[in-house]
PDB file of N, CA and C in Angstrom:
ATOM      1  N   UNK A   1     -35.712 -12.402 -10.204  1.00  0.00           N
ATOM      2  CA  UNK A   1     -34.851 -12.116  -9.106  1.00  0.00           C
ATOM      3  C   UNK A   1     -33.497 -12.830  -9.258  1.00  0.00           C
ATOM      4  N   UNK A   2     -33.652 -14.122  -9.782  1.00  0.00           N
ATOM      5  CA  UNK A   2     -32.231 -14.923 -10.052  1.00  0.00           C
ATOM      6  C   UNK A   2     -31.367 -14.264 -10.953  1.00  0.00           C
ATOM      7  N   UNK A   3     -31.618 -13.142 -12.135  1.00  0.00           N
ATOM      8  CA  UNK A   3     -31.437 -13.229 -13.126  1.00  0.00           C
ATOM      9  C   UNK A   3     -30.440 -11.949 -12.939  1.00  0.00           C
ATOM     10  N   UNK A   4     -31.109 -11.181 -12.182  1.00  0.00           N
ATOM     11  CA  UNK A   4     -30.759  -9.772 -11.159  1.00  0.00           C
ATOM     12  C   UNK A   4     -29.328 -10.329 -10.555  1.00  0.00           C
ATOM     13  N   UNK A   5     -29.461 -11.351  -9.346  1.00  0.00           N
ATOM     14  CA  UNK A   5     -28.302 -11.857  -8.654  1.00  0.00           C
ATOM     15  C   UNK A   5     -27.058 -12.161  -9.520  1.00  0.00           C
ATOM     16  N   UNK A   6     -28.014 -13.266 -10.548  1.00  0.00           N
ATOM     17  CA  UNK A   6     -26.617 -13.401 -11.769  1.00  0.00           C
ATOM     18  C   UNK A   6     -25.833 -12.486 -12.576  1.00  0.00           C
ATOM     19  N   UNK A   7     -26.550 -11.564 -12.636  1.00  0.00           N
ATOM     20  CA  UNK A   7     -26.039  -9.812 -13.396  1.00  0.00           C
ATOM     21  C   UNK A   7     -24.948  -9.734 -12.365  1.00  0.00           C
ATOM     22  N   UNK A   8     -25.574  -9.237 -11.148  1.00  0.00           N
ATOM     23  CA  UNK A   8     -24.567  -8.602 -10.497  1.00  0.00           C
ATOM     24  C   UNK A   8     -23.252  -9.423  -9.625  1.00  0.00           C
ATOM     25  N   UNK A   9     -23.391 -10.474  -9.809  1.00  0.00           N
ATOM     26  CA  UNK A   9     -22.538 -11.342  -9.487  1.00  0.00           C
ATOM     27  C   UNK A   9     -21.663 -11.550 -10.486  1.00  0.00           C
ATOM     28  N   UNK A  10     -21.477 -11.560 -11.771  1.00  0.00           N
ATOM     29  CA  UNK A  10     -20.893 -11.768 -13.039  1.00  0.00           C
ATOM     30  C   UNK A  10     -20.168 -10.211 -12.935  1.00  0.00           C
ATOM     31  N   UNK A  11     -21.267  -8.994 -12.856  1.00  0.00           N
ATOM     32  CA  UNK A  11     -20.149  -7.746 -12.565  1.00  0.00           C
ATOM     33  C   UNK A  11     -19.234  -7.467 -11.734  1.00  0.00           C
ATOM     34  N   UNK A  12     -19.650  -7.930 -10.479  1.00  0.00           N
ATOM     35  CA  UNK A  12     -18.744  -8.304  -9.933  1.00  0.00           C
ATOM     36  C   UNK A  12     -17.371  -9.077  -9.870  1.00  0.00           C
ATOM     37  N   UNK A  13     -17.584 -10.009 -10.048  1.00  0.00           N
ATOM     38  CA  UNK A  13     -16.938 -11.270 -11.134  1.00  0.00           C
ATOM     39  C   UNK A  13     -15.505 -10.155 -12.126  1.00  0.00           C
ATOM     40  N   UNK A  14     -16.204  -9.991 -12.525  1.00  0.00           N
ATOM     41  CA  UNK A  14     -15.399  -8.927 -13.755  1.00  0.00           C
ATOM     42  C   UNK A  14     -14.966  -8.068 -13.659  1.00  0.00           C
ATOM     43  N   UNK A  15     -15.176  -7.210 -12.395  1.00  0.00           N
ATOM     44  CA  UNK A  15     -14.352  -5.725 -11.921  1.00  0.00           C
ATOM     45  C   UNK A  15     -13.138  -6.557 -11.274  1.00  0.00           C
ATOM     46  N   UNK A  16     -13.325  -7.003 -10.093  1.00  0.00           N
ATOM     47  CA  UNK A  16     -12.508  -8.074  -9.589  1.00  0.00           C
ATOM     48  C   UNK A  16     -11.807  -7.784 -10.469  1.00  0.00           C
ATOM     49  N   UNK A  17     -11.805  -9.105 -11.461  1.00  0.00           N
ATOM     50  CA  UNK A  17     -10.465  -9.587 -12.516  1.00  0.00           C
ATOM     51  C   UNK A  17     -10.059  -8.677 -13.003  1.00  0.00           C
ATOM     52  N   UNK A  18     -10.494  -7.064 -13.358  1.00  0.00           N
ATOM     53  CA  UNK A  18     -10.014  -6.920 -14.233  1.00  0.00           C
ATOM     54  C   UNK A  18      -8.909  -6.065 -13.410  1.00  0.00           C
ATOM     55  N   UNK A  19      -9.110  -5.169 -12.044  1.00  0.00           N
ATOM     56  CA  UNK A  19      -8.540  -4.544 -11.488  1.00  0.00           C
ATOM     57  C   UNK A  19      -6.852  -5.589 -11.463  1.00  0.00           C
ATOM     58  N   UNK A  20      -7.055  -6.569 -11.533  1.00  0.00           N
ATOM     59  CA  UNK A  20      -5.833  -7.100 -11.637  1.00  0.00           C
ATOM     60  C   UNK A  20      -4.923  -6.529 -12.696  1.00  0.00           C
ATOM     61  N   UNK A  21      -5.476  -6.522 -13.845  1.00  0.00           N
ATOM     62  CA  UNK A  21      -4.821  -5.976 -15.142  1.00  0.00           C
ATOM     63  C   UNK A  21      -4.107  -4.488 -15.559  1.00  0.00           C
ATOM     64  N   UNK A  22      -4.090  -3.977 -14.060  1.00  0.00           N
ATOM     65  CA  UNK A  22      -3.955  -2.392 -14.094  1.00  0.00           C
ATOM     66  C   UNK A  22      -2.156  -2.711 -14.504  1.00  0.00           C
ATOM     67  N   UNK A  23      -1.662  -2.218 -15.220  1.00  0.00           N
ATOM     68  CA  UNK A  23      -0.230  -1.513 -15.479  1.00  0.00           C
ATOM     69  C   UNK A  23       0.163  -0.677 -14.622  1.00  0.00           C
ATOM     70  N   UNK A  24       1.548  -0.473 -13.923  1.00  0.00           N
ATOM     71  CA  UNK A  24       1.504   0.279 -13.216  1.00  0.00           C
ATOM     72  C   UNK A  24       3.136   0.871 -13.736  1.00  0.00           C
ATOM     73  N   UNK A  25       3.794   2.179 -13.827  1.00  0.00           N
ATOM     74  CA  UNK A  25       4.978   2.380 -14.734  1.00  0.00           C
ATOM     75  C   UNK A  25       6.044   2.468 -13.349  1.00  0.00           C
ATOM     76  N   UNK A  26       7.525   2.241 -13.803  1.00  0.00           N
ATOM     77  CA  UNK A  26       8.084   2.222 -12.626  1.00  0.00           C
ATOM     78  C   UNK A  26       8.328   4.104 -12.415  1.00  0.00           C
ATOM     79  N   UNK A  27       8.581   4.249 -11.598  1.00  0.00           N
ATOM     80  CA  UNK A  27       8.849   5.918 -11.237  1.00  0.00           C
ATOM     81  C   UNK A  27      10.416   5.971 -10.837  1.00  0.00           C
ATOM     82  N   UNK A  28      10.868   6.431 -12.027  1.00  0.00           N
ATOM     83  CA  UNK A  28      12.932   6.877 -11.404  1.00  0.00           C
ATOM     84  C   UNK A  28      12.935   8.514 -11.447  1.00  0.00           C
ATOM     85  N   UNK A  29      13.500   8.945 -10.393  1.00  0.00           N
ATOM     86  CA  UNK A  29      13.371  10.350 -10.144  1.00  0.00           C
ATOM     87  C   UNK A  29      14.747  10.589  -9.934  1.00  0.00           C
ATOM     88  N   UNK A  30      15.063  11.948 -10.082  1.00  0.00           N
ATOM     89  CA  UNK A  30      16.555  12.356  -9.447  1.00  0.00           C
ATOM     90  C   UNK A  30      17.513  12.204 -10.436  1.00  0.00           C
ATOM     91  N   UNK A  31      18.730  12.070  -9.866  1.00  0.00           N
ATOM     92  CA  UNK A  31      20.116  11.694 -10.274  1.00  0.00           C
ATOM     93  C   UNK A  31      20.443  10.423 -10.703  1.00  0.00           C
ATOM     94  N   UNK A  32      20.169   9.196 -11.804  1.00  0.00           N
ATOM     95  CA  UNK A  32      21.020   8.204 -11.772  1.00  0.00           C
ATOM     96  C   UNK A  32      22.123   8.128 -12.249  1.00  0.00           C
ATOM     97  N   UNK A  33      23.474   8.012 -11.343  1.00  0.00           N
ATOM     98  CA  UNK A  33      24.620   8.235 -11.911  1.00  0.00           C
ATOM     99  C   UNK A  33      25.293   6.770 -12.034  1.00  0.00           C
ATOM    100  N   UNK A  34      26.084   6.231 -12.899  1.00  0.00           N
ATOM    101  CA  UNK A  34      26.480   5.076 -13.225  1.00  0.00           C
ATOM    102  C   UNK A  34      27.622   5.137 -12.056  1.00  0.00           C
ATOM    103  N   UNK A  35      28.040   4.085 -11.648  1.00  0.00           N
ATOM    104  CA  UNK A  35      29.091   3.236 -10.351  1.00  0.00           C
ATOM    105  C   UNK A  35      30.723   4.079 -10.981  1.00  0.00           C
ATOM    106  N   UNK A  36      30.865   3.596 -12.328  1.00  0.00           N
ATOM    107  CA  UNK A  36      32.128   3.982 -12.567  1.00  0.00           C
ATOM    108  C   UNK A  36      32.280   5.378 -12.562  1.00  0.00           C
ATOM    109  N   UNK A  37      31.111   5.940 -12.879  1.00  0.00           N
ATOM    110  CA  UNK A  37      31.505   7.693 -13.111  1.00  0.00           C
ATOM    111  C   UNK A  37      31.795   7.967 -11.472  1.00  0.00           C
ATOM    112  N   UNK A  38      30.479   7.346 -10.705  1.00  0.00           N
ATOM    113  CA  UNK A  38      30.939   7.522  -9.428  1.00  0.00           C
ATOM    114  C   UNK A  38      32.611   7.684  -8.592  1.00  0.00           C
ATOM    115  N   UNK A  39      33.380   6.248  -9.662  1.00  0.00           N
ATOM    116  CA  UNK A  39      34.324   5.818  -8.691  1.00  0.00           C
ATOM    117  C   UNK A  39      35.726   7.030  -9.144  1.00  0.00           C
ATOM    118  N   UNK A  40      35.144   7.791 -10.452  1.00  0.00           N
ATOM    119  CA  UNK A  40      35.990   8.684 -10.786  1.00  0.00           C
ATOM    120  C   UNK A  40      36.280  10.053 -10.018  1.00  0.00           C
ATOM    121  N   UNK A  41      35.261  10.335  -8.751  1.00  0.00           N
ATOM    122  CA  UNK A  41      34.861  11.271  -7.726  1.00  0.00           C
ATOM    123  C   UNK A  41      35.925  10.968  -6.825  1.00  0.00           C
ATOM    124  N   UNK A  42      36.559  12.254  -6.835  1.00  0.00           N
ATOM    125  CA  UNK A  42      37.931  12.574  -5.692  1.00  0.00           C
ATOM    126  C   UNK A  42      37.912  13.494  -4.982  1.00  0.00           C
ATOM    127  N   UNK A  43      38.534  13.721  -3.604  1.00  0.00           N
ATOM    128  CA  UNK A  43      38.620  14.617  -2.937  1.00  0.00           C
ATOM    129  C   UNK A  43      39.575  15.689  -3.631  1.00  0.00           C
ATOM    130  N   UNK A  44      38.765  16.808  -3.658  1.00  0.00           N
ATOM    131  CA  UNK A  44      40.031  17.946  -4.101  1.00  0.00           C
ATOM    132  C   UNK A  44      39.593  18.439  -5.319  1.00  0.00           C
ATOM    133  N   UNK A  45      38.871  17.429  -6.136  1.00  0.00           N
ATOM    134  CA  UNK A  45      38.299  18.220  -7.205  1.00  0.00           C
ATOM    135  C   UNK A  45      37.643  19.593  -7.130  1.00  0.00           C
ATOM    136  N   UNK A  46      37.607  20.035  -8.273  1.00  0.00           N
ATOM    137  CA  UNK A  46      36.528  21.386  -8.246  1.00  0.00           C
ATOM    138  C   UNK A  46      35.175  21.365  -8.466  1.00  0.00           C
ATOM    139  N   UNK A  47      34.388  22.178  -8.116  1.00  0.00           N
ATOM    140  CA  UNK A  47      32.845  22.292  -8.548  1.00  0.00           C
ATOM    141  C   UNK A  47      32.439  22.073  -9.792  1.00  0.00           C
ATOM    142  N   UNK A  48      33.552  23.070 -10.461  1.00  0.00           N
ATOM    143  CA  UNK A  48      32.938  22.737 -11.923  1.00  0.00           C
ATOM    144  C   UNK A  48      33.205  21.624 -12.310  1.00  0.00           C
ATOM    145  N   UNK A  49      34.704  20.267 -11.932  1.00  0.00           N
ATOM    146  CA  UNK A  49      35.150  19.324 -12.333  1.00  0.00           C
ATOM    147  C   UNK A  49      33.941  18.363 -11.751  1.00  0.00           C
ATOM    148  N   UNK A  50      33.422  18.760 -10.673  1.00  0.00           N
ATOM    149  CA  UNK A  50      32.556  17.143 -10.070  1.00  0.00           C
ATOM    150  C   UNK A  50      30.856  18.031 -11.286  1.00  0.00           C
ATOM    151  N   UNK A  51      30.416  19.070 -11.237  1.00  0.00           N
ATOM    152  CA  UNK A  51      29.567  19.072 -12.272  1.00  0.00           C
ATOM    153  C   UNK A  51      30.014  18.366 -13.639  1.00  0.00           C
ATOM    154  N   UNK A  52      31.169  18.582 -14.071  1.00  0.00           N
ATOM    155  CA  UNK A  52      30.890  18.071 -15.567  1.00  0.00           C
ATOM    156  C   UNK A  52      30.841  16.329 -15.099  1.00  0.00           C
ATOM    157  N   UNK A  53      31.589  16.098 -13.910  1.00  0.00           N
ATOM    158  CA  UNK A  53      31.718  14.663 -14.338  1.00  0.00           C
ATOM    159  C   UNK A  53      30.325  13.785 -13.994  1.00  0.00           C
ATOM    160  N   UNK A  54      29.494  14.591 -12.805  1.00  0.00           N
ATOM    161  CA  UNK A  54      28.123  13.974 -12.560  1.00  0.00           C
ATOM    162  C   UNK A  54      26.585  14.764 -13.028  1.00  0.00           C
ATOM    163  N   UNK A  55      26.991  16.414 -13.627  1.00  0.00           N
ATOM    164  CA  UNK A  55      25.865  16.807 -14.008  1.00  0.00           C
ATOM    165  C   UNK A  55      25.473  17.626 -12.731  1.00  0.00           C
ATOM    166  N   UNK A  56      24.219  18.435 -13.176  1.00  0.00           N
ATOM    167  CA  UNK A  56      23.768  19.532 -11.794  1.00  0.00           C
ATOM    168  C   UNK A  56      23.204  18.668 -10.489  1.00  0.00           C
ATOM    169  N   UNK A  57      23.444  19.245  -9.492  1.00  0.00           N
ATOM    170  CA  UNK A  57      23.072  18.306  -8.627  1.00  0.00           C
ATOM    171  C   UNK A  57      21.406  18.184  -8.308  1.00  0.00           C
ATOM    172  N   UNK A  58      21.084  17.705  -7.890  1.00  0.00           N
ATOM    173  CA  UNK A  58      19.166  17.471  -7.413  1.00  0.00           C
ATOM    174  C   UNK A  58      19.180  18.651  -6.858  1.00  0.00           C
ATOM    175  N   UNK A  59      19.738  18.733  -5.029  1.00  0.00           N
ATOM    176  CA  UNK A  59      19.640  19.942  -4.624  1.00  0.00           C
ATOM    177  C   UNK A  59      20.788  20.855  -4.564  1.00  0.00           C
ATOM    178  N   UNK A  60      20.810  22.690  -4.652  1.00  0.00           N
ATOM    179  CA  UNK A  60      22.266  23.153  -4.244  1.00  0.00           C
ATOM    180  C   UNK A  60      21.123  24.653  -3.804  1.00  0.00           C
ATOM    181  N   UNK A  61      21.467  24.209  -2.309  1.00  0.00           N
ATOM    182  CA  UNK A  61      20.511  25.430  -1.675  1.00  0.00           C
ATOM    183  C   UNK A  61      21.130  26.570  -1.551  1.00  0.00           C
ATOM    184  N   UNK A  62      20.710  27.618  -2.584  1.00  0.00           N
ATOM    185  CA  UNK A  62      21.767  29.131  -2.200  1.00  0.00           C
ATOM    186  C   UNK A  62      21.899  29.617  -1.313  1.00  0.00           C
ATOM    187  N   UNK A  63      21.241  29.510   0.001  1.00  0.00           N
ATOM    188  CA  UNK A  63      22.371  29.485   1.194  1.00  0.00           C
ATOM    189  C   UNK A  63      22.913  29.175   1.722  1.00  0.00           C
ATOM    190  N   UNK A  64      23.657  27.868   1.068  1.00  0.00           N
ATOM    191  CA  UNK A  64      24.623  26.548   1.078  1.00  0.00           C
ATOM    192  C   UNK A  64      25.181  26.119   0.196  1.00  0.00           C
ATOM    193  N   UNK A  65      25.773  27.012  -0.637  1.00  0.00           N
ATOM    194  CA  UNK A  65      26.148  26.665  -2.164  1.00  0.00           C
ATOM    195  C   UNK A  65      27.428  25.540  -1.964  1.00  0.00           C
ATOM    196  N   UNK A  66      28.072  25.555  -0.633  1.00  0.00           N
ATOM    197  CA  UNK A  66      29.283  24.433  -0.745  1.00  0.00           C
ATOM    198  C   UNK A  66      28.611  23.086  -0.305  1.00  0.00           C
ATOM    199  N   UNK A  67      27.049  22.699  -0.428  1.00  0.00           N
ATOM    200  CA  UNK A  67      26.970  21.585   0.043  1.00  0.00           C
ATOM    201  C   UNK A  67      25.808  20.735  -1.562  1.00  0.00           C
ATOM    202  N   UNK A  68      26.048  19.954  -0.976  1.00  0.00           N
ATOM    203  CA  UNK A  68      25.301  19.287  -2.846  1.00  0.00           C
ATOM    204  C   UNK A  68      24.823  18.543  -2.716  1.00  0.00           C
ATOM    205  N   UNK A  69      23.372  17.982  -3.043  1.00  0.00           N
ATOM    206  CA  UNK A  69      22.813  17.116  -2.863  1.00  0.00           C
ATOM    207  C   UNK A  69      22.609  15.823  -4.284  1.00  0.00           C
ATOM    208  N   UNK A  70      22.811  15.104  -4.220  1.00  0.00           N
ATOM    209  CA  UNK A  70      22.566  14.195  -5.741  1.00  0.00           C
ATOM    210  C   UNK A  70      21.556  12.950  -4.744  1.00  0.00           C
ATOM    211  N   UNK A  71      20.533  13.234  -5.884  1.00  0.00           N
ATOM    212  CA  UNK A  71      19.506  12.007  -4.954  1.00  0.00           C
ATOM    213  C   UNK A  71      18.956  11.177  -6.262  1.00  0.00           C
ATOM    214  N   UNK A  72      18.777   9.587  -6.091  1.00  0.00           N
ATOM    215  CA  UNK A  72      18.298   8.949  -6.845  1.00  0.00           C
ATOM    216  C   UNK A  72      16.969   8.448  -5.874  1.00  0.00           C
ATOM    217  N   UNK A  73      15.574   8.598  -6.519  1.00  0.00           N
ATOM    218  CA  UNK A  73      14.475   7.509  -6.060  1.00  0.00           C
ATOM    219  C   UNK A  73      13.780   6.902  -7.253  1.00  0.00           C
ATOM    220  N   UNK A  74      13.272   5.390  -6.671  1.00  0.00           N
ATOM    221  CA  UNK A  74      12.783   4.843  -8.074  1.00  0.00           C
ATOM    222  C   UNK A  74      11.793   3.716  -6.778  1.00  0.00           C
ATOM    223  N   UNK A  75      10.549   3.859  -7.787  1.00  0.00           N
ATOM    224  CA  UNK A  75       9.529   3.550  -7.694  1.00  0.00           C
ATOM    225  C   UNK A  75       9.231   2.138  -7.897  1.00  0.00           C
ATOM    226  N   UNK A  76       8.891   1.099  -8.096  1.00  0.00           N
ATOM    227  CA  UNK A  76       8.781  -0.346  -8.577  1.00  0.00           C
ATOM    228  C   UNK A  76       7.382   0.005  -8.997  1.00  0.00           C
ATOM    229  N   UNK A  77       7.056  -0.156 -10.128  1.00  0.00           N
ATOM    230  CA  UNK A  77       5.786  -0.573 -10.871  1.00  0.00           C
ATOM    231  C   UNK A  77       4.962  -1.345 -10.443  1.00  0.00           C
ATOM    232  N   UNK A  78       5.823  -3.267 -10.563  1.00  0.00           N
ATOM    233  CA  UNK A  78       5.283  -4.350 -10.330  1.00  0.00           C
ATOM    234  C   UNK A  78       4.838  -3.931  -8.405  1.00  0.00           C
ATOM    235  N   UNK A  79       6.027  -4.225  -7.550  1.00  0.00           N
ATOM    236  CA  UNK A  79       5.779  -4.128  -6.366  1.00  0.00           C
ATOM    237  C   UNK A  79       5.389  -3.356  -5.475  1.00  0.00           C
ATOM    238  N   UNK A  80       5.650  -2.210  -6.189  1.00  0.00           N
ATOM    239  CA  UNK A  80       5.555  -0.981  -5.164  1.00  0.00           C
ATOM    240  C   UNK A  80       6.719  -0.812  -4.214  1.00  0.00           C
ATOM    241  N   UNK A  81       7.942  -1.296  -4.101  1.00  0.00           N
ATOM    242  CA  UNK A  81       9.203  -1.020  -3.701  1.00  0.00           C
ATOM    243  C   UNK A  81       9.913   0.145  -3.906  1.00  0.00           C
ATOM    244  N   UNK A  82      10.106   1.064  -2.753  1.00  0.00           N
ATOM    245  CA  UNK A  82      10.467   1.970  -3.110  1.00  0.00           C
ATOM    246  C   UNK A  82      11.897   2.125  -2.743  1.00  0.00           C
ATOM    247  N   UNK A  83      12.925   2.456  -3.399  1.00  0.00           N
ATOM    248  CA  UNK A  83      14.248   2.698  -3.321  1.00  0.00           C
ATOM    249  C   UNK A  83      14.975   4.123  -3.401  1.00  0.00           C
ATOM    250  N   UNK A  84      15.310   4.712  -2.297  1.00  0.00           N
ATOM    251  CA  UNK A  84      16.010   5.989  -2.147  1.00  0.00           C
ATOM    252  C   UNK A  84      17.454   5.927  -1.597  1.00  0.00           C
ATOM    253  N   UNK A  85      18.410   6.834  -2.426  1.00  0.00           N
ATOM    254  CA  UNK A  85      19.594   6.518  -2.435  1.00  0.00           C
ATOM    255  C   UNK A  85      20.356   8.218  -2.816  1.00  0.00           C
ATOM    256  N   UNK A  86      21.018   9.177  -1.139  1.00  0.00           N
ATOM    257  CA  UNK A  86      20.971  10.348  -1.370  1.00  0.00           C
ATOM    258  C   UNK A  86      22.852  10.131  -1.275  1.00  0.00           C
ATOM    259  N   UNK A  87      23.781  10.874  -2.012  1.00  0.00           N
ATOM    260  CA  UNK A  87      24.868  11.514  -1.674  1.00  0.00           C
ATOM    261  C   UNK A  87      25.031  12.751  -1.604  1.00  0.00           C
ATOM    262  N   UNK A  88      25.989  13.313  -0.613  1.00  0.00           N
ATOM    263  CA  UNK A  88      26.115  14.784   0.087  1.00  0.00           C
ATOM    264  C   UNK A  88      27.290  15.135  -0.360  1.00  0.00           C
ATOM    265  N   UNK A  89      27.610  16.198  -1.387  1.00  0.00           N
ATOM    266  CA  UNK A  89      28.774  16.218  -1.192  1.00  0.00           C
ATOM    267  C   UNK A  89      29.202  17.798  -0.431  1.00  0.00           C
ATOM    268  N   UNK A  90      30.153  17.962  -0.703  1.00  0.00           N
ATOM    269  CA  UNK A  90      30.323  19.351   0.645  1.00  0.00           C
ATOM    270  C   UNK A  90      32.070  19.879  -0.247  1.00  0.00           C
ATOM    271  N   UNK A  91      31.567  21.225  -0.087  1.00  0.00           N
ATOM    272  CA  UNK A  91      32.921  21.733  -0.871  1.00  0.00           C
ATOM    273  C   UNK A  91      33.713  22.419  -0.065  1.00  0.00           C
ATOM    274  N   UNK A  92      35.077  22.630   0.228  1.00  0.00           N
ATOM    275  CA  UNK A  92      35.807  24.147   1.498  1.00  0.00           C
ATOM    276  C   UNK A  92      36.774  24.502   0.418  1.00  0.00           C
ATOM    277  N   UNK A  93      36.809  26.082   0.317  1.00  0.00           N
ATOM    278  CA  UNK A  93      37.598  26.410  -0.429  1.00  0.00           C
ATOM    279  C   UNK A  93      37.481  25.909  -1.613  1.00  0.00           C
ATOM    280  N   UNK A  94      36.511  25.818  -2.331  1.00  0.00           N
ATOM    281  CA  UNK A  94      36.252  25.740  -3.959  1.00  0.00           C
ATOM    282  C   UNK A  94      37.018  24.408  -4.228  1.00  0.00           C
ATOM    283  N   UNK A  95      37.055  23.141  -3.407  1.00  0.00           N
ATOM    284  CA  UNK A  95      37.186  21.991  -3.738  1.00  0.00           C
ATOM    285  C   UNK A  95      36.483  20.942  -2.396  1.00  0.00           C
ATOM    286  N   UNK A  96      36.367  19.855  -3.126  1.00  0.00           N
ATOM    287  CA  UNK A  96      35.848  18.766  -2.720  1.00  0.00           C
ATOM    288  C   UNK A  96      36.399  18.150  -2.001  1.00  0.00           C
ATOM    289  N   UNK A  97      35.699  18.371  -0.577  1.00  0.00           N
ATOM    290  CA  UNK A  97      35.922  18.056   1.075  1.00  0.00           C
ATOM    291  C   UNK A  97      35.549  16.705   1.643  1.00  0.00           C
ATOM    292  N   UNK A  98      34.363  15.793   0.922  1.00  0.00           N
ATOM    293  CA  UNK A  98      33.969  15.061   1.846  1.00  0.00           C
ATOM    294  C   UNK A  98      32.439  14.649   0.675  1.00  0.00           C
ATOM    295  N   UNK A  99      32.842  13.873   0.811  1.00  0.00           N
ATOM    296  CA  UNK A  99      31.160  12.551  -0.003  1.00  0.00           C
ATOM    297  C   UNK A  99      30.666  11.730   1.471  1.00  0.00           C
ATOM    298  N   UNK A 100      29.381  12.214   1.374  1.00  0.00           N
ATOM    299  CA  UNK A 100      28.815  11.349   2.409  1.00  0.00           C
ATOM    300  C   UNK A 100      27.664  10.172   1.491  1.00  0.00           C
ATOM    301  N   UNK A 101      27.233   9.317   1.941  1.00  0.00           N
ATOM    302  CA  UNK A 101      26.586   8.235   0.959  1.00  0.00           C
ATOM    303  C   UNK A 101      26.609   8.105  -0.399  1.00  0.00           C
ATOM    304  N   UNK A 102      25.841   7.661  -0.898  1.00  0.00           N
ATOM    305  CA  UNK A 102      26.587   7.205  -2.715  1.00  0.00           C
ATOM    306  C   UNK A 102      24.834   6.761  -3.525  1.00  0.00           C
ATOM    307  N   UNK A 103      25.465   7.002  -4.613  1.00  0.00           N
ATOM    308  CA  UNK A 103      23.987   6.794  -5.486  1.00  0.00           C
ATOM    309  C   UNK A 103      24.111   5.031  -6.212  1.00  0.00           C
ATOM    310  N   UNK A 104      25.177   4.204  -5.569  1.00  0.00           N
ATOM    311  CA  UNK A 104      25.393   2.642  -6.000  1.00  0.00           C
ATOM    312  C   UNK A 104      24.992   1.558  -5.135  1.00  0.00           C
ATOM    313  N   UNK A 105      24.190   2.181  -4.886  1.00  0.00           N
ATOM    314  CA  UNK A 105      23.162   1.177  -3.973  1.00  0.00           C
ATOM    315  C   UNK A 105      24.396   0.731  -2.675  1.00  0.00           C
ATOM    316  N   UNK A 106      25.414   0.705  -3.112  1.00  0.00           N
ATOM    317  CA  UNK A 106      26.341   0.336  -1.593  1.00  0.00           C
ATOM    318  C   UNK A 106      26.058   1.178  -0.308  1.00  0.00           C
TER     319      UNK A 106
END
């Protein structure tokens, strides 16, 4: 009977520890656009000028083609911290009207 207890106490013992050892990968999703390319974003530009300079956007809903979504999320591995970070941009007349939030953590 002791020998039983000690088995399963030692397995125990050992799932425990090992669940510690799990790896976990970080998760980056979306758009990460670097600060400076950011700071190169002007009012007035064109569609095609803010695509080449940031790439396709996350979202561009075709029954809203003047509005643009660029979204960064990223996952933390270690912590589980999750970080979401959306900019809007909005076009009138085939240029660039208005940036609402930013993908630089500011």
């Amino acid at each position: 009977m002791n020998f039983r207890l000690f088995v399963f106490v030692t397995l125990l013992a050992s799932i425990v520890t090992l669940s510690a050892c799990v790896y976990r990968l970080d998760i980056p999703q979306g758009n990460r656009i670097d600060a400076g390319v950011i700071a190169q974003l002007e009012i007035g530009m064109t569609p095609r000028q803010v695509e080449f300079l940031l790439g396709e956007p996350a979202i561009a809903d075709p029954y809203h083609p003047e509005v643009w979504h660029y979204i960064h999320y990223f996952k933390s591995g270690d912590d589980q911290l999750i970080e979401k970070q959306v900019m809007i941009l909005r076009f009138t007349q085939d240029q660039l009207s208005s940036i609402e939030g930013s993908l630089d953590g500011s």
